[in-house]
Protein backbone atom coordinates (compact mmCIF):
# COMPACT_ATOMS: atom_id res chain seq x y z
CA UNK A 1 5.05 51.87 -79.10
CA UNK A 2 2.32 53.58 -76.65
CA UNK A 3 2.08 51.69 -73.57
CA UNK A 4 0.14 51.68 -70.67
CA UNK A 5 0.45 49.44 -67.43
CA UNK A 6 -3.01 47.96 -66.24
CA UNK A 7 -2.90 46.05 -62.46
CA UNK A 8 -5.09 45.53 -59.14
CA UNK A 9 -3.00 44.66 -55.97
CA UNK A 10 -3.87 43.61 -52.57
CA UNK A 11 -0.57 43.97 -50.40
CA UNK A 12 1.04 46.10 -52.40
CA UNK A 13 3.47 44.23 -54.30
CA UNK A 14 1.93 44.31 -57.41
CA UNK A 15 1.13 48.00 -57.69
CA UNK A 16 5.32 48.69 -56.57
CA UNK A 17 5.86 46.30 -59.68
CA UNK A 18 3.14 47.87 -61.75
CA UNK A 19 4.56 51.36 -60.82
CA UNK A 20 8.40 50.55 -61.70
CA UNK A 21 7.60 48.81 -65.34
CA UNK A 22 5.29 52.37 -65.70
CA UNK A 23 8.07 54.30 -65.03
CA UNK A 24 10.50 52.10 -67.29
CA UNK A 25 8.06 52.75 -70.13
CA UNK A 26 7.51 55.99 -69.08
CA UNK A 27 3.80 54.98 -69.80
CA UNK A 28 0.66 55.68 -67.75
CA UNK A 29 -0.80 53.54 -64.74
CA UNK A 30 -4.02 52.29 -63.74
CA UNK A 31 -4.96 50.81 -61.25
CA UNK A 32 -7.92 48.19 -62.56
CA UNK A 33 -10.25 48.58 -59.60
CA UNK A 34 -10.39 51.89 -60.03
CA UNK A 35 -9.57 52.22 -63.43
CA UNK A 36 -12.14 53.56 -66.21
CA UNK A 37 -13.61 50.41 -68.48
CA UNK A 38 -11.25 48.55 -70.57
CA UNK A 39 -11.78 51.32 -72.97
CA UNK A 40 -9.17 53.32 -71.56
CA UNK A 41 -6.85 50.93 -73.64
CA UNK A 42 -8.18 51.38 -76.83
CA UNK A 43 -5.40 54.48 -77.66
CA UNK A 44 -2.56 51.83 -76.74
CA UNK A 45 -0.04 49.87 -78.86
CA UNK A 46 0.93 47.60 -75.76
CA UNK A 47 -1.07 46.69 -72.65
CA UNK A 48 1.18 45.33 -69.33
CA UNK A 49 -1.25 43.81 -67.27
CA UNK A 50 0.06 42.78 -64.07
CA UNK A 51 -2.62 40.44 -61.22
CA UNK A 52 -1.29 39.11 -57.72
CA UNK A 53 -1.66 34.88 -57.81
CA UNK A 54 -5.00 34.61 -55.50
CA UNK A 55 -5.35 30.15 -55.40
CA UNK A 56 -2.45 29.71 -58.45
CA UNK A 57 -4.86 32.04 -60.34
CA UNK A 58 -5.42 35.98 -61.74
CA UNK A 59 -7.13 38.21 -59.15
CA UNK A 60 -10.65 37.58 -60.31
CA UNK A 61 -10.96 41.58 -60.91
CA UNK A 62 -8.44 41.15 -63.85
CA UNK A 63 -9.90 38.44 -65.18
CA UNK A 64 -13.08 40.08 -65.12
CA UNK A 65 -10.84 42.79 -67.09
CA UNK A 66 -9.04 40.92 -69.17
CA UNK A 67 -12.69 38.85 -70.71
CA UNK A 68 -14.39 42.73 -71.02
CA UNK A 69 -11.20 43.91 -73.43
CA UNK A 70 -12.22 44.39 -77.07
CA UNK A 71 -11.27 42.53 -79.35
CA UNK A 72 -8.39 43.55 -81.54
CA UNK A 73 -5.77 42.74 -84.49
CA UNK A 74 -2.18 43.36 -83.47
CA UNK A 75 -2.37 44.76 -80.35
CA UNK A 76 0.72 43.57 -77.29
CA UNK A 77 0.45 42.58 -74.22
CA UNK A 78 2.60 41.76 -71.44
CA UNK A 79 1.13 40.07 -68.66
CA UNK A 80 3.20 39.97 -65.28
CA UNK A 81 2.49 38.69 -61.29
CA UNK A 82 3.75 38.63 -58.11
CA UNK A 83 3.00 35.90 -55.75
CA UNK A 84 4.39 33.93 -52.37
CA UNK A 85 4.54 30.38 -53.37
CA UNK A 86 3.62 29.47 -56.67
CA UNK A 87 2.38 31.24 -59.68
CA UNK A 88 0.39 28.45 -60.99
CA UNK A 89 -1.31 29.00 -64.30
CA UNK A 90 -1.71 32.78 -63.68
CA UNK A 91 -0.17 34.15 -66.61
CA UNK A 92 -1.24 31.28 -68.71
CA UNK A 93 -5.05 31.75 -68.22
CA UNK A 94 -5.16 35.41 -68.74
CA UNK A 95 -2.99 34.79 -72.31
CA UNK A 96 -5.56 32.03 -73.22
CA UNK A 97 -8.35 34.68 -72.83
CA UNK A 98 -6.18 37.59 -74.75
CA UNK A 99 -5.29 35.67 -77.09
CA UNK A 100 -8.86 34.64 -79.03
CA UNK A 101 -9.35 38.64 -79.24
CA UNK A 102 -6.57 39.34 -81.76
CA UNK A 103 -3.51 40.08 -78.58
CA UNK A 104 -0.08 39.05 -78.96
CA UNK A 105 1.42 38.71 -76.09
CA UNK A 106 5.31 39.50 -75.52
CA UNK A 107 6.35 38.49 -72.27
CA UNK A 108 4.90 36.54 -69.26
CA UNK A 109 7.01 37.36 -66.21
CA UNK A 110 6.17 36.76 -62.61
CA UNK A 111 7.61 38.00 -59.48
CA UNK A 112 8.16 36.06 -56.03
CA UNK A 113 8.13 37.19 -52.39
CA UNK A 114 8.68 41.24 -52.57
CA UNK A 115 9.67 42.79 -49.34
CA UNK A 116 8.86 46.36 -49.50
CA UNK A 117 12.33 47.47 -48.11
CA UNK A 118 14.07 45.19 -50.42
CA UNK A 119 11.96 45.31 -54.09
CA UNK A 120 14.43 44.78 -57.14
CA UNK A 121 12.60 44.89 -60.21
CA UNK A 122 16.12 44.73 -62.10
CA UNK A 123 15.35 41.55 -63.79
CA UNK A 124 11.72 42.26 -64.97
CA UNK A 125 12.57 45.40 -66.09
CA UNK A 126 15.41 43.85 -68.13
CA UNK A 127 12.84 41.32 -69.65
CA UNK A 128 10.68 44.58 -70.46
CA UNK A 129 12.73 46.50 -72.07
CA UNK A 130 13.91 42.82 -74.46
CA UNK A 131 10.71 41.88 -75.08
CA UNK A 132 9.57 44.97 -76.07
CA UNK A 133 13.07 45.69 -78.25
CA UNK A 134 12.46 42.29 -79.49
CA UNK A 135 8.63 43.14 -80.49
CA UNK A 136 9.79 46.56 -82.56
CA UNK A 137 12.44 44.65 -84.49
CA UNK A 138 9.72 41.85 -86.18
């Protein structure tokens, strides 16, 4: 499965995420505000699209994203955040948007209160690498 790991971050939590699932995957990061148009996915089996929680919501930049993608039959997606308090309906808004286009999403998996000097993606990365496991073997 060709992956590639889509994200926009404002302190920096989400890109160390975004960065860490890319090199799980081994798969190719962009950063979405300075990314080329969602046609850069179009040569991708699996999209991981990752958004800080700005008001229990996506970045507006990735939703902005996310509504430009075309549509699609088959194609993954697994959509992950980082946030301080609460997550909200983050994940759940950008899968409602994903999923009218012909995406089947995977995984939603959210990440709270990173401190650069102690980040442990351990447990995302385990729900990764399951998920996607999980996704070859149907």
């Amino acid at each position: 499965m060709k992956a590639c790991v889509l994200y926009i971050s404002r302190t920096g939590n989400t890109k160390r995420l975004a960065e860490a699932i890319s090199e799980s995957l081994k798969a190719p990061v962009f950063d979405i505000s300075t990314a080329p148009e969602p046609s850069v996915t179009q040569d991708f089996d699996l999209l991981v699209i990752g958004t800080p929680v700005m008001g229990m919501r996506p970045a507006p930049e990735v939703q902005s994203f996310v509504k430009r993608l075309p549509e699609c039959t088959g194609k993954k997606t697994i959509l992950f955040c980082t946030y301080a308090i609460k997550q909200g309906g983050t994940l759940k808004i950008l899968e409602k948007e994903l999923t009218p286009k012909g995406y089947i999403n995977i995984l939603n998996v959210s990440k709270r209160g990173l401190k650069p000097s102690k980040a442990d993606f351990t447990d995302v990365l385990d729900e990764v690498g399951k998920a996607i496991a999980e996704s070859k073997a149907t």
